[in-house]
Protein backbone atom coordinates (compact mmCIF):
# COMPACT_ATOMS: atom_id res chain seq x y z
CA UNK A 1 -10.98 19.81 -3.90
CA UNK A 2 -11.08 18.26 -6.98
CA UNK A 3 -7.89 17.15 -9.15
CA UNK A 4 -7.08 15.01 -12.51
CA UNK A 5 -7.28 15.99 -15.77
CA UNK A 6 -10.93 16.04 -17.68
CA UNK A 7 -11.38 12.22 -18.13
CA UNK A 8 -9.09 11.04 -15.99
CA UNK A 9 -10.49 11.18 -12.13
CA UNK A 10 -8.44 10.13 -9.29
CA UNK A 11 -11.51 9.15 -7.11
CA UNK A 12 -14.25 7.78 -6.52
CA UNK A 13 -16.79 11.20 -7.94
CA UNK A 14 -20.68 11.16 -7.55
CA UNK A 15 -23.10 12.96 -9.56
CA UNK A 16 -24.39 16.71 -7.64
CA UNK A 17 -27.13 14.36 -6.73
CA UNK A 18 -25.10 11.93 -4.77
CA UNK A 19 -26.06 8.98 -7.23
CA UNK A 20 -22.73 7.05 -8.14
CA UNK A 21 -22.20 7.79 -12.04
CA UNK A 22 -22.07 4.82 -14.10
CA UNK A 23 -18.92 5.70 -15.37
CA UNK A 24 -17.25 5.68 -12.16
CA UNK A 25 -17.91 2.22 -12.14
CA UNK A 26 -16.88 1.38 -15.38
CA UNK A 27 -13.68 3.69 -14.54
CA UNK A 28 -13.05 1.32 -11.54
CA UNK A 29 -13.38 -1.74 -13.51
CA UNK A 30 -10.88 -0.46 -16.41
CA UNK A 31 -13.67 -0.77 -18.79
CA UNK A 32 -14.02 2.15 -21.51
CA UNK A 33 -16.13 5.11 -20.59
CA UNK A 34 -18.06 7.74 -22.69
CA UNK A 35 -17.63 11.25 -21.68
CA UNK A 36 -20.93 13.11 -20.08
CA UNK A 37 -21.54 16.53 -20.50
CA UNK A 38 -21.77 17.40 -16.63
CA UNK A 39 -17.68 16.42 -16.33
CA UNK A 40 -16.27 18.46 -18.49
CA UNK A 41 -16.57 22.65 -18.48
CA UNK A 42 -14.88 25.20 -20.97
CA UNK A 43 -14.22 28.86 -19.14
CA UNK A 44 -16.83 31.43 -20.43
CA UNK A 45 -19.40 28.72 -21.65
CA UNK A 46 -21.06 27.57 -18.26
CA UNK A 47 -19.75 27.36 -14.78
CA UNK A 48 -18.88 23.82 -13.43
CA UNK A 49 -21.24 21.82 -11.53
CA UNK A 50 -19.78 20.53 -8.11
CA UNK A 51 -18.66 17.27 -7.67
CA UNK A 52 -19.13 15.55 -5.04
CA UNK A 53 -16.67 13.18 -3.75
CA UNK A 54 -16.86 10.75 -1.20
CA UNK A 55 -14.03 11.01 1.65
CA UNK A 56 -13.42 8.32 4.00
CA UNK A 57 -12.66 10.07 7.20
CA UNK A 58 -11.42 8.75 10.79
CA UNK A 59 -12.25 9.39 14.08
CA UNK A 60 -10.49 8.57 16.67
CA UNK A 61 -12.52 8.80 19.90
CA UNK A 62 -10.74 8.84 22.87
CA UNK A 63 -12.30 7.62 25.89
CA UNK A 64 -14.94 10.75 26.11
CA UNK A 65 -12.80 13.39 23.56
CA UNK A 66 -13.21 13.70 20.11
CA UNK A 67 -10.38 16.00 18.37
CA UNK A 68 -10.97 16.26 14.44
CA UNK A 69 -9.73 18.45 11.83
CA UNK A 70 -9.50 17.95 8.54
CA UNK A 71 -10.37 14.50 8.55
CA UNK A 72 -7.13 13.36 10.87
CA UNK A 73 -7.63 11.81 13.82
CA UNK A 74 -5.96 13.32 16.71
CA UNK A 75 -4.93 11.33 20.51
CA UNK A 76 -5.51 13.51 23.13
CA UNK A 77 -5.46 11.93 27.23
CA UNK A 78 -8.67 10.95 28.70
CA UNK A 79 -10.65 14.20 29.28
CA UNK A 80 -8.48 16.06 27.62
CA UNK A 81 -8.31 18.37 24.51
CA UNK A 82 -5.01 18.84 22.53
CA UNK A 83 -2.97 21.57 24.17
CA UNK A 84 -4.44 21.17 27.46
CA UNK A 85 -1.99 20.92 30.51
CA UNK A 86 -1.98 17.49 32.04
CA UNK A 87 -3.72 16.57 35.19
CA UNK A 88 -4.52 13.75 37.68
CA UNK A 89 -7.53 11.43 35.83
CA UNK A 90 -9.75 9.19 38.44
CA UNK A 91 -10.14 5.86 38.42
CA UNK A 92 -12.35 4.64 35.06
CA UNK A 93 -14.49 2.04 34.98
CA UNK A 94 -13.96 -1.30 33.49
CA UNK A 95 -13.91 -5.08 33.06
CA UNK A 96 -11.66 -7.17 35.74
CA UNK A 97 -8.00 -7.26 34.17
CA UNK A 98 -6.91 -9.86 32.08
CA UNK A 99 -10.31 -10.94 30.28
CA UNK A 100 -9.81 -13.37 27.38
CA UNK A 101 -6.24 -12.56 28.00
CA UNK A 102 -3.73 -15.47 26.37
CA UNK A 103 0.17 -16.14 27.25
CA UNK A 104 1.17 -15.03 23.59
CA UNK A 105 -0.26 -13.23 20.73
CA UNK A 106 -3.57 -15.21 19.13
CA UNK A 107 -1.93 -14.53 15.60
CA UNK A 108 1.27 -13.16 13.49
CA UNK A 109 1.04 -10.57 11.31
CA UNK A 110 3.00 -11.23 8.06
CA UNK A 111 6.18 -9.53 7.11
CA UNK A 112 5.80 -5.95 5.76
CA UNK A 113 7.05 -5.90 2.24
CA UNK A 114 10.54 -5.58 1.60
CA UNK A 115 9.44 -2.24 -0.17
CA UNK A 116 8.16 -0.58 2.34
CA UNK A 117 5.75 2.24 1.80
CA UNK A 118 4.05 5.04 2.62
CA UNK A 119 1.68 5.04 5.81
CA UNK A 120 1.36 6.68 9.26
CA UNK A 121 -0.12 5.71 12.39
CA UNK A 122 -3.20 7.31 14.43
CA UNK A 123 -1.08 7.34 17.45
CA UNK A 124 2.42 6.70 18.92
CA UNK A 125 3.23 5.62 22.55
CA UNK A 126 4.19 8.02 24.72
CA UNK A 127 7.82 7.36 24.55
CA UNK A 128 7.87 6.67 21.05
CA UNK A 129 8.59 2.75 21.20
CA UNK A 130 5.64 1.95 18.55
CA UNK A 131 2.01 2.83 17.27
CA UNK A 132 -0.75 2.24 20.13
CA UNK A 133 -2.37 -1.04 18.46
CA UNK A 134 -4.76 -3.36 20.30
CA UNK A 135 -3.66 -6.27 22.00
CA UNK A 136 -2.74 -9.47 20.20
CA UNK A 137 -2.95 -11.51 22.90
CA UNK A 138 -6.81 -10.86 22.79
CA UNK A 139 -9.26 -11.40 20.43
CA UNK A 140 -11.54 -8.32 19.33
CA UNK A 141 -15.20 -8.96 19.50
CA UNK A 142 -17.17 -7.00 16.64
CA UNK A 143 -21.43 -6.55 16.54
CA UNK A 144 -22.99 -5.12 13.85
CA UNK A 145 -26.11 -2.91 14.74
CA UNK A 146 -28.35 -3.93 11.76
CA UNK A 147 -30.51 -0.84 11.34
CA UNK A 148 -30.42 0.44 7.48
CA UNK A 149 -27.79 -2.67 6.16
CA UNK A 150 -27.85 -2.40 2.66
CA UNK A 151 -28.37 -5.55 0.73
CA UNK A 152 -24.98 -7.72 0.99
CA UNK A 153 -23.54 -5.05 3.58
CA UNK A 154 -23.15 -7.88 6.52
CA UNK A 155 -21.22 -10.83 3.96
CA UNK A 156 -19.01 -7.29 2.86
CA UNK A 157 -18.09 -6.31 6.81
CA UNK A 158 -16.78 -10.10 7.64
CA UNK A 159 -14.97 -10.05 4.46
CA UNK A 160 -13.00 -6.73 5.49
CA UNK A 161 -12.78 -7.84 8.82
CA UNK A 162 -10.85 -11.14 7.30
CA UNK A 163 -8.77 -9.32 5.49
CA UNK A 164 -7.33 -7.34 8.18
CA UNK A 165 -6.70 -10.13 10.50
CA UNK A 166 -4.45 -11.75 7.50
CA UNK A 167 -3.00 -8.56 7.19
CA UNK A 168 -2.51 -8.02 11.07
CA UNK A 169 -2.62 -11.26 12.35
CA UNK A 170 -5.52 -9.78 14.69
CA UNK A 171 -8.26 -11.97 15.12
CA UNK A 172 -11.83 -10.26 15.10
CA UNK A 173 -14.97 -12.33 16.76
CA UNK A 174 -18.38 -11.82 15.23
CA UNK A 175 -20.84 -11.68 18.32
CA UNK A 176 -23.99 -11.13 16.11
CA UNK A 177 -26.38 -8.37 15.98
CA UNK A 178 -26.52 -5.78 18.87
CA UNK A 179 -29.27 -2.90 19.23
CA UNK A 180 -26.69 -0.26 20.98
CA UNK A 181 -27.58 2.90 19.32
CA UNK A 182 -24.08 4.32 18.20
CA UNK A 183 -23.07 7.78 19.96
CA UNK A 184 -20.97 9.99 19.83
CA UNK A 185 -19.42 9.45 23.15
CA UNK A 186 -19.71 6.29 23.62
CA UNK A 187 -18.56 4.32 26.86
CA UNK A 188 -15.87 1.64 26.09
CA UNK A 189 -17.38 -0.32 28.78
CA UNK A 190 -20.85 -1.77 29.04
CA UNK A 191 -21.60 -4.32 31.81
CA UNK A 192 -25.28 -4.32 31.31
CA UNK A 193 -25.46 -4.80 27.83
CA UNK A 194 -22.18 -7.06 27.02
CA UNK A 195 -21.42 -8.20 30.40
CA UNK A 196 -18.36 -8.07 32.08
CA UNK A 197 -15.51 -7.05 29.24
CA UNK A 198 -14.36 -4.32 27.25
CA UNK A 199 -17.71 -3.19 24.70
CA UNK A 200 -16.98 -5.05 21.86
CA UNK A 201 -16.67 -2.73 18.39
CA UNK A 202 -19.75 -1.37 17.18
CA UNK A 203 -20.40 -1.24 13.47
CA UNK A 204 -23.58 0.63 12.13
CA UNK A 205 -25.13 1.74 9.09
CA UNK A 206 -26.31 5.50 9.54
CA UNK A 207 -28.67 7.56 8.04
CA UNK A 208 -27.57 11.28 7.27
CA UNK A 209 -29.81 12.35 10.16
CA UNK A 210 -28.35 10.03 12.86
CA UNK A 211 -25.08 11.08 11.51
CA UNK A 212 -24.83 14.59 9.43
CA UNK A 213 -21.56 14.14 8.39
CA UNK A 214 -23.28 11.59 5.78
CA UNK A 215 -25.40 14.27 4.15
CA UNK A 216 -21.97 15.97 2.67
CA UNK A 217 -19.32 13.91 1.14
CA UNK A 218 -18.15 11.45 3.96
CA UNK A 219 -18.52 7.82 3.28
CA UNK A 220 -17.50 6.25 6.72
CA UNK A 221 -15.92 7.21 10.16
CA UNK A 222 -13.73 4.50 12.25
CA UNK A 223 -11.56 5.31 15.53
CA UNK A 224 -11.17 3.29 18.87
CA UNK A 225 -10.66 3.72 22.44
CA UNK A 226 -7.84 3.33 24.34
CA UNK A 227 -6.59 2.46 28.05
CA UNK A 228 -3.12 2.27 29.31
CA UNK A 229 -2.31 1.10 33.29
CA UNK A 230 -0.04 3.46 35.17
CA UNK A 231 2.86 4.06 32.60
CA UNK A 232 2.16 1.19 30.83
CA UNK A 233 1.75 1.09 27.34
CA UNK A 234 -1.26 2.48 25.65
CA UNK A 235 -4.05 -0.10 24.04
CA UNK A 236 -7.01 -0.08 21.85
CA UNK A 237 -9.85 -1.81 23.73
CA UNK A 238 -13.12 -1.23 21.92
CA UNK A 239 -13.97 1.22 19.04
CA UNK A 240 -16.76 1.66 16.18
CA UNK A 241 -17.09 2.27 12.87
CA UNK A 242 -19.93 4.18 10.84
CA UNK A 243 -21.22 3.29 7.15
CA UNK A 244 -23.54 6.03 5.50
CA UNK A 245 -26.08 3.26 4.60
CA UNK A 246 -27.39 5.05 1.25
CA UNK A 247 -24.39 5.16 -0.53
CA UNK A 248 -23.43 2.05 0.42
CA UNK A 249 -26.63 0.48 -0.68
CA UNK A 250 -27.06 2.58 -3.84
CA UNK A 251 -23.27 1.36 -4.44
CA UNK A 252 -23.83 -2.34 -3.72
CA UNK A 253 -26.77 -2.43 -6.07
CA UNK A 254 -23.96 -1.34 -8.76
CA UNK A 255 -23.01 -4.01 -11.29
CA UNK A 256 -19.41 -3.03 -10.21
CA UNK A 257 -19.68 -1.53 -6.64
CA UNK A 258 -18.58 -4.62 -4.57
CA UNK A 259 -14.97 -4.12 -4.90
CA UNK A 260 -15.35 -0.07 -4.49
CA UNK A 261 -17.68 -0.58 -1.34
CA UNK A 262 -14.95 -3.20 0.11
CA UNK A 263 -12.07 -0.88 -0.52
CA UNK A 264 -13.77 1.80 1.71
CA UNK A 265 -15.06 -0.67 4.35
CA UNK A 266 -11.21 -1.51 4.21
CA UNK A 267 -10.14 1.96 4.95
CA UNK A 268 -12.18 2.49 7.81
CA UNK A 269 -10.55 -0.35 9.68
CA UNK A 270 -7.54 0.29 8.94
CA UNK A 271 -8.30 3.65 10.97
CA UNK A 272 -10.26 1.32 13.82
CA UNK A 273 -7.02 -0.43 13.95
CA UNK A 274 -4.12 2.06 14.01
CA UNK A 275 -3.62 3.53 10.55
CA UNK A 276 -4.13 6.84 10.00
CA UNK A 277 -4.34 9.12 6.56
CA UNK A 278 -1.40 9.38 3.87
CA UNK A 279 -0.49 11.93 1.33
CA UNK A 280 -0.04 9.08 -1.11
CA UNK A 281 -2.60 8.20 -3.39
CA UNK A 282 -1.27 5.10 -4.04
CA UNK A 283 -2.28 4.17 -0.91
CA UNK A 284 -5.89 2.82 0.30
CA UNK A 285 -5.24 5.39 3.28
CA UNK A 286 -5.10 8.37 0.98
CA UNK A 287 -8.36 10.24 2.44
CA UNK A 288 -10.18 9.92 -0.86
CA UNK A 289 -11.57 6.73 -2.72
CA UNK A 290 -9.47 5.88 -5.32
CA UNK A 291 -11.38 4.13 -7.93
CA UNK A 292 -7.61 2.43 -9.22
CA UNK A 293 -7.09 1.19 -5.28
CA UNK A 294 -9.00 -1.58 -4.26
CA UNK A 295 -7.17 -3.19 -1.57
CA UNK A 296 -4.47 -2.34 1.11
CA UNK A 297 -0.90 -1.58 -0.95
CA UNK A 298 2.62 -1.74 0.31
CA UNK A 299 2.47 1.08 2.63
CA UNK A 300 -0.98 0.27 4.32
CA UNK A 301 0.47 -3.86 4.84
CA UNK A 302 3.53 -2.32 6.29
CA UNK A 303 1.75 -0.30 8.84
CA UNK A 304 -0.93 -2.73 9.34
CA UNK A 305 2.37 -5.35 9.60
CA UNK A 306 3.61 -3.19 12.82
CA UNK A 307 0.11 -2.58 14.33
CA UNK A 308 -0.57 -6.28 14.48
CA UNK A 309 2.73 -6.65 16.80
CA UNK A 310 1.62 -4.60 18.91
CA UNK A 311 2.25 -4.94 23.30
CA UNK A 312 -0.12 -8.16 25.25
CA UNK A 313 -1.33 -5.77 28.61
CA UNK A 314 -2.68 -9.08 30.85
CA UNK A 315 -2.52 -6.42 33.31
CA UNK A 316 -5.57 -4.29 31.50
């Protein structure tokens, strides 16, 4: 839906052909902007053309189930869909426990600002102790399939990746390139290609036919995987995240783009690692870009704050 007054947009708008205006740019970068005829409408003149806008959306896969609606990711058990009555699950595969496991977390998340702030969590543990988060005392491997990178897209995926582990105190491991074609369903364990360990989290650039959520106004998807032993807490082991690779490269080559492009690559790991939409635009987790929001804000830190404390599982 679109919102704001004539002039003044609250996100990040494309042109009905997709191309990312000028002005949105110069909008972004507080520089003055001359009105275009295709923004503005008066009733009984000529209809208004549609705006696109581009909507970061998360999806939380979960194990083998995928439950989405309106953007929000929703936890459902392994093999289960939401509403479903529980039953016994067999044994899944994976790694011996304890891989890469340390006596105490690898890194400290800072303090969550004394203001607090709006922001909400993908998941909560079954008793309601805390968010499911991965585990600290581990580090989280990332590869980056490079098929249809934009130019600059790898140097702008470590950068986000940095700036969540100083905002988490997670630390993320670059293992290079992979060639794992990303799917929807994909296993969170994969001896054969990454040896013995939890996958590490794929990150891929997708063309709106490998992915048609790209063609219409979605700019990324993120979610993880999760595992719990017995009645022990839940944990985020692997997970991806998916970059529609046109807009990003039409955005890069932007004078201005960087920054936007970041702040979306932002808000898809923030989903990868716990955080799910807000109603606040204020917020980098509002579901739409937000030209004026460029980095995490008090809300986002304090939920990435609590997802970086999250429970060590040696026993995983």
């Amino acid at each position: 839906m679109d919102g704001g007054a004539p002039g003044r947009p609250d996100a990040l708008r494309a042109s009905p052909t997709g191309r990312v205006p000028q002005w949105v740019l110069d909008e972004a970068a507080g520089r003055p902007t001359a009105d275009e005829g295709w923004r503005e409408w008066t009733p009984g003149e000529q209809q208004p053309r549609r705006r696109r806008r581009r909507r970061m959306r998360g999806l939380l896969a979960v194990l083998v189930v995928l439950v989405v609606a309106l953007g929000a990711a929703w936890l459902a058990n392994p093999g289960l869909l939401a509403g479903d009555p529980p039953v016994a699950q067999p044994a899944l595969p994976g790694p011996p426990p304890g891989q890469e496991s340390t006596e105490a977390p690898l890194g400290a998340p800072p303090p969550a600002p004394a203001t607090g702030g709006t922001h909400a969590f993908v998941a909560l543990q079954p008793d309601g102790t805390g968010p499911v988060a991965f585990d600290p005392c581990r580090p989280i491997h990332y590869v980056i399939r490079p098929d249809n990178a934009p130019v600059g897209g790898e140097l702008l995926l470590h950068e986000a990746f940095a700036r969540v582990t100083a905002a988490t105190g997670l630390q993320f491991v670059y293992d290079g390139a992979t060639e794992e074609p990303p799917a929807e369903k994909r296993e969170p364990y994969q001896p054969d290609r990454y040896g013995d360990r939890w996958a590490p989290v794929l990150v891929s650039w997708q063309t709106g036919e490998e992915n048609p959520d790209f063609v219409g106004d979605v700019a990324g998807e993120a979610g993880s995987h999760w595992r719990s032993v017995g009645t022990g807490p839940q944990v985020y082991v692997t997970g991806g995240v998916a970059l529609d690779s046109a807009f990003f490269a039409e955005l890069l080559a932007s004078p201005d783009g960087y920054p936007i492009a970041r702040a979306i690559v932002l808000h898809e790991i923030g989903h990868l690692v716990g955080l799910d939409h807000v109603d606040d635009p204020a917020q980098l987790m509002f579901p739409t870009a937000s030209g004026g929001i460029l980095d995490f804000s008090a809300g986002d830190l304090t939920g990435l704050s609590a997802l970086g404390a999250g429970t060590c599982v040696p026993d995983l």
